[in-house]
C-alpha atoms as a PDB file:
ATOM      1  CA  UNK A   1       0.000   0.000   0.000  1.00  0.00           C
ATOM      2  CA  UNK A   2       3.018   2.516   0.837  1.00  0.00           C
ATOM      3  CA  UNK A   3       3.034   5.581   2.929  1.00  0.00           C
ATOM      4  CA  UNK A   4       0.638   8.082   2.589  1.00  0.00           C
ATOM      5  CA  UNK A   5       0.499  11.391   4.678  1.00  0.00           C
ATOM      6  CA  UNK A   6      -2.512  13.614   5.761  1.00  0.00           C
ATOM      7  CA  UNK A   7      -3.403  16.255   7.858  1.00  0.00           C
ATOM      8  CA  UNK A   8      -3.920  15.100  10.953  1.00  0.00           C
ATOM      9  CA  UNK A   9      -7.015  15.009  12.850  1.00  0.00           C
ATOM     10  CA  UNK A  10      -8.158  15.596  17.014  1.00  0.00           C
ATOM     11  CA  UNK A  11      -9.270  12.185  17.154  1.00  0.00           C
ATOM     12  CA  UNK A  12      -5.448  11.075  16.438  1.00  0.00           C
ATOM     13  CA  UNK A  13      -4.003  13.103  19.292  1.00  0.00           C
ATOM     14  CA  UNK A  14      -3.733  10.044  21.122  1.00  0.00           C
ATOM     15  CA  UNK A  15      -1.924   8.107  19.045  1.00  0.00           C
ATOM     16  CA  UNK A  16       0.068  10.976  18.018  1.00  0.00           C
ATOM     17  CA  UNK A  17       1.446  11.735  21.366  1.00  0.00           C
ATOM     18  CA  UNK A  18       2.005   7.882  21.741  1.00  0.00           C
ATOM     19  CA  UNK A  19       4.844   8.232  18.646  1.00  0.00           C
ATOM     20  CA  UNK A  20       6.505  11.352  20.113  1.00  0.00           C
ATOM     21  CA  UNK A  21       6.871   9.227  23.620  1.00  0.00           C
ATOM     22  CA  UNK A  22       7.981   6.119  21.526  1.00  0.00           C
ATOM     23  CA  UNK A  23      10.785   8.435  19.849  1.00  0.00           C
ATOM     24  CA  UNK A  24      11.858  10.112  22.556  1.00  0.00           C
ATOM     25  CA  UNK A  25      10.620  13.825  21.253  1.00  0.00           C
ATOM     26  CA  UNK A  26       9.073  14.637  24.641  1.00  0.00           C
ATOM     27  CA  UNK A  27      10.364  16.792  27.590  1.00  0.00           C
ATOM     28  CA  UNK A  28       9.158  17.326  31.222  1.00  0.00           C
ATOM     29  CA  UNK A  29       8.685  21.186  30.607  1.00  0.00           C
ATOM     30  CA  UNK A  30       6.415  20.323  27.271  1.00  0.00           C
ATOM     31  CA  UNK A  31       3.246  19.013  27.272  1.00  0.00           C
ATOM     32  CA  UNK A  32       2.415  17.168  23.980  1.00  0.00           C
ATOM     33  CA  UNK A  33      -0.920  16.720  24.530  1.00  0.00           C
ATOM     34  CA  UNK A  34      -1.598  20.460  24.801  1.00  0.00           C
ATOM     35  CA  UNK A  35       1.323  21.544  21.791  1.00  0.00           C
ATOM     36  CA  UNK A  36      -1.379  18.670  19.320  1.00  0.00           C
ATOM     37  CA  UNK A  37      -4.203  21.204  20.409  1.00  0.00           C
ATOM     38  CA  UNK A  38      -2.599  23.997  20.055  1.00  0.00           C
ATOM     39  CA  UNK A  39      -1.260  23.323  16.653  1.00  0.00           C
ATOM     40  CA  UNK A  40      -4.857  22.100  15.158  1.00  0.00           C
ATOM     41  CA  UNK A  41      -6.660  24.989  15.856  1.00  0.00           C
ATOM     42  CA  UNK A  42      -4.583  27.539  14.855  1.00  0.00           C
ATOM     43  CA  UNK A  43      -4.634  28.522  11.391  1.00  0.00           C
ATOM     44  CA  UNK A  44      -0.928  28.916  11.308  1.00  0.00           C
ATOM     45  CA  UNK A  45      -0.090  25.369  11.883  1.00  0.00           C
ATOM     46  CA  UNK A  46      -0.875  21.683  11.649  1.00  0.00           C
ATOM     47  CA  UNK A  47       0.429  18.382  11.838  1.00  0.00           C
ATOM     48  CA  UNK A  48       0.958  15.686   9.028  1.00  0.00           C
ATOM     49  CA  UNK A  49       0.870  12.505   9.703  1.00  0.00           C
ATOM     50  CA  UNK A  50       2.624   9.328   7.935  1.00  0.00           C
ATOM     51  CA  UNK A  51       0.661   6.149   7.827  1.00  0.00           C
ATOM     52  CA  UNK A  52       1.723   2.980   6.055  1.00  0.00           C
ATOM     53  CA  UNK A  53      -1.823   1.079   6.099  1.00  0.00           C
ATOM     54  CA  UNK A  54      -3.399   1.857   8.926  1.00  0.00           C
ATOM     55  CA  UNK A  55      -0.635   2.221  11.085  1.00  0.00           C
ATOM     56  CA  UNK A  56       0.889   5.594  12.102  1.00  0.00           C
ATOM     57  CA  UNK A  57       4.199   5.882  11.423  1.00  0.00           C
ATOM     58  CA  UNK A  58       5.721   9.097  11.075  1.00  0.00           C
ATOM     59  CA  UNK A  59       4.349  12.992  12.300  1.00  0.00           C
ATOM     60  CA  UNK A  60       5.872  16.599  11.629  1.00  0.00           C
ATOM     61  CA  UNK A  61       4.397  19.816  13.173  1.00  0.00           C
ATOM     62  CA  UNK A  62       4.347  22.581  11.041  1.00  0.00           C
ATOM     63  CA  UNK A  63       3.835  26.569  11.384  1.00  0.00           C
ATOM     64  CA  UNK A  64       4.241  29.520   9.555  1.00  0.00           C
ATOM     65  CA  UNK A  65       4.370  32.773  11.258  1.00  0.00           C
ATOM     66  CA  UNK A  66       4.022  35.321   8.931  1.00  0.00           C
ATOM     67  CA  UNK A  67       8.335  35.516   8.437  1.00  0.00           C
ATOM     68  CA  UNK A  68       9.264  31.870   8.618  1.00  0.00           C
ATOM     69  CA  UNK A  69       8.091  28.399   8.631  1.00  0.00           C
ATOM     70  CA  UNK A  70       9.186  26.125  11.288  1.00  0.00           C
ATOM     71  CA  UNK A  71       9.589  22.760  12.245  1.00  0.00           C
ATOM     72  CA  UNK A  72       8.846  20.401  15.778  1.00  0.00           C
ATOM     73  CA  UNK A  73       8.535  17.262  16.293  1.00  0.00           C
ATOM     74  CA  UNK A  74       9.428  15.357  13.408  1.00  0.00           C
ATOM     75  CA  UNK A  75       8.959  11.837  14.377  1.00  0.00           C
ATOM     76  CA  UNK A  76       9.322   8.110  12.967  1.00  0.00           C
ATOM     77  CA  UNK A  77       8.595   5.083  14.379  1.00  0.00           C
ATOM     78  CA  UNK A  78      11.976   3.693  15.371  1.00  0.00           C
ATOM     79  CA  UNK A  79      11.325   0.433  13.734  1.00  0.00           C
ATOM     80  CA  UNK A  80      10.226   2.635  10.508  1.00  0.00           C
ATOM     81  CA  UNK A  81      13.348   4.579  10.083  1.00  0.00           C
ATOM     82  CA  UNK A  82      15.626   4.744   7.077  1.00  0.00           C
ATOM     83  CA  UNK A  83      12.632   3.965   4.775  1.00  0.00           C
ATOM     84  CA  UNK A  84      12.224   7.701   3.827  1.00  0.00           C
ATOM     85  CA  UNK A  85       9.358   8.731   5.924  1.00  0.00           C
ATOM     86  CA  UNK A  86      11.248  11.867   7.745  1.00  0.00           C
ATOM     87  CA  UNK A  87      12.203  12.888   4.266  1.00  0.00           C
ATOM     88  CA  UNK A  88       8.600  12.404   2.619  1.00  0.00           C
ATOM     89  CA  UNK A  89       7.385  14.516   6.042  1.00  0.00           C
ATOM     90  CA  UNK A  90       9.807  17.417   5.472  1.00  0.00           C
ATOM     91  CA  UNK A  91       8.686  16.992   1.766  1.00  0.00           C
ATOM     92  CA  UNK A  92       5.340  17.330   2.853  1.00  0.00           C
ATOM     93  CA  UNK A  93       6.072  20.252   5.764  1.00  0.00           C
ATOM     94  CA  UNK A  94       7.759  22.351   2.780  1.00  0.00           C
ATOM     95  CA  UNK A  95       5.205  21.926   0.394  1.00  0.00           C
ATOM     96  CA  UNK A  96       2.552  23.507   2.726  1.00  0.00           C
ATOM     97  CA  UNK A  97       4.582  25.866   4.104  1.00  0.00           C
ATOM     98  CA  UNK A  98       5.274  27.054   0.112  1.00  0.00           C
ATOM     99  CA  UNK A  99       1.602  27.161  -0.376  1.00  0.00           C
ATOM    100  CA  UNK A 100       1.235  29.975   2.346  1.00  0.00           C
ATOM    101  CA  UNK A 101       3.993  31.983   0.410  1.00  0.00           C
ATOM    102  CA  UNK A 102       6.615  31.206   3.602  1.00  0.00           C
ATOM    103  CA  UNK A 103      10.340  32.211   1.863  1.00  0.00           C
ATOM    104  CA  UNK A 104      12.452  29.872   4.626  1.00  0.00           C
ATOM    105  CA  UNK A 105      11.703  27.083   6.892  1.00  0.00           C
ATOM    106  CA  UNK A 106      13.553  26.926  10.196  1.00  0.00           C
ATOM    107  CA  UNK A 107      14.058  24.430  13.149  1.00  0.00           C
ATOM    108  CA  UNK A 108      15.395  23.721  16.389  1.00  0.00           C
ATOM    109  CA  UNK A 109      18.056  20.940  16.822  1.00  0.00           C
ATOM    110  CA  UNK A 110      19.610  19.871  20.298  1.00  0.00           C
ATOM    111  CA  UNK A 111      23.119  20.252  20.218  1.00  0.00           C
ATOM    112  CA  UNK A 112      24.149  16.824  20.947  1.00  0.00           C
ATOM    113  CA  UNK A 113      21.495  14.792  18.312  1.00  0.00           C
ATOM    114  CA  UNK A 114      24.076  14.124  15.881  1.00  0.00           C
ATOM    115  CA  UNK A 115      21.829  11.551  14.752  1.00  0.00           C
ATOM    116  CA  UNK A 116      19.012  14.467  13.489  1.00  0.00           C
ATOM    117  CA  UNK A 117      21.436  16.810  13.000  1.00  0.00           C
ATOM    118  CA  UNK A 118      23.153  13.867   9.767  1.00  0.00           C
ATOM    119  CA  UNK A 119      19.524  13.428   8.576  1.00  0.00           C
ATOM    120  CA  UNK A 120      19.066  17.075   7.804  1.00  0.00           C
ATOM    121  CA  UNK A 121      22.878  17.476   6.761  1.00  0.00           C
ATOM    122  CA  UNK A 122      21.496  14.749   4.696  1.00  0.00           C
ATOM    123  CA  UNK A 123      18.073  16.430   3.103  1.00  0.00           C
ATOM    124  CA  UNK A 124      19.814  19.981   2.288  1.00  0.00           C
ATOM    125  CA  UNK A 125      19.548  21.644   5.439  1.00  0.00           C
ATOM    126  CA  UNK A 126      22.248  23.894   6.771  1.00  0.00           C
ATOM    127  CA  UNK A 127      22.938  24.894  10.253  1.00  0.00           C
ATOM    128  CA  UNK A 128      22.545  28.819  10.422  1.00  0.00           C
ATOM    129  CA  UNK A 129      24.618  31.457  11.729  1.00  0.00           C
ATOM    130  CA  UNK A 130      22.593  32.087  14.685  1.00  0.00           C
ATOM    131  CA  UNK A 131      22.359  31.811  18.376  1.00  0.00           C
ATOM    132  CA  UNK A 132      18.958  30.393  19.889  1.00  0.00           C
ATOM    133  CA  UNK A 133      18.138  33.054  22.951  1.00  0.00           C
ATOM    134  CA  UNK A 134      15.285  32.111  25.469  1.00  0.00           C
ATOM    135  CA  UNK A 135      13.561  32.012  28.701  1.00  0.00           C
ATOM    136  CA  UNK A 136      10.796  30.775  30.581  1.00  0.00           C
ATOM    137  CA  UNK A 137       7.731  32.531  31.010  1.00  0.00           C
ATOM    138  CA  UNK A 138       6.147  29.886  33.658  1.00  0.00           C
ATOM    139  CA  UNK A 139       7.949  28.268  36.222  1.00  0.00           C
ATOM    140  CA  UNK A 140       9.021  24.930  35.003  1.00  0.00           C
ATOM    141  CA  UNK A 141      12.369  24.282  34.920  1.00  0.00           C
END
């Protein structure tokens, strides 16, 4: 059947979350059940999903803020990986970033994930010139 990626839907949240846990994209001070809300109903952003069959196998969150597009939690199934789905995902994230007229899409790499940091090496992305500034606005940690 192959992959096939759609827009996902509130009734997937579940399952979507599930993924993120399964590839380690979560973090104490983030709640992933709230950042799936938030990113289906605002206007500005969505998430795609991969399936192959009926299984879910693959998820990108996507926004576009009026100046750039950006990227979170690109995911694959760890028993899924090197069979193309992150790439067919960031395919997927650029083409609807390009059809809200966004000119650059940017994202947010941990320092020490050489293993994402080689994947987008790998799909034409280049680390910028810039220094990521930031602070906390509640009082996690």
């Amino acid at each position: 059947m192959g992959v096939t990626i759609h827009a996902a839907d509130p009734a997937e949240r579940d399952a979507t979350v599930a993924l993120w846990e399964l590839a380690g994209l979560t973090r104490p001070w983030n709640d992933p059940v709230r950042d799936f809300d938030l990113a289906l109903s605002n206007p500005g952003s969505t998430i795609l999903l991969a399936r192959d069959g009926g299984r879910l196998v693959g998820s990108v969150m996507v926004g576009f803020d009026g100046h750039r597009g950006w990227v979170y939690y690109l995911a694959s199934n760890p028993d899924c990986r090197r069979r193309g789905i992150g790439r067919a995902l960031m395919n997927a994230a650029e083409e609807w970033l390009r059809t809200r007229d966004c000119p650059k899409i940017q994202l947010m790499v941990r320092g020490d994930n050489q293993s994402a940091r080689g994947f987008y090496d790998a799909i034409g992305y280049d680390i910028q010139d810039v220094v990521t500034i930031g602070r906390r606005l509640d009082n996690s940690a």
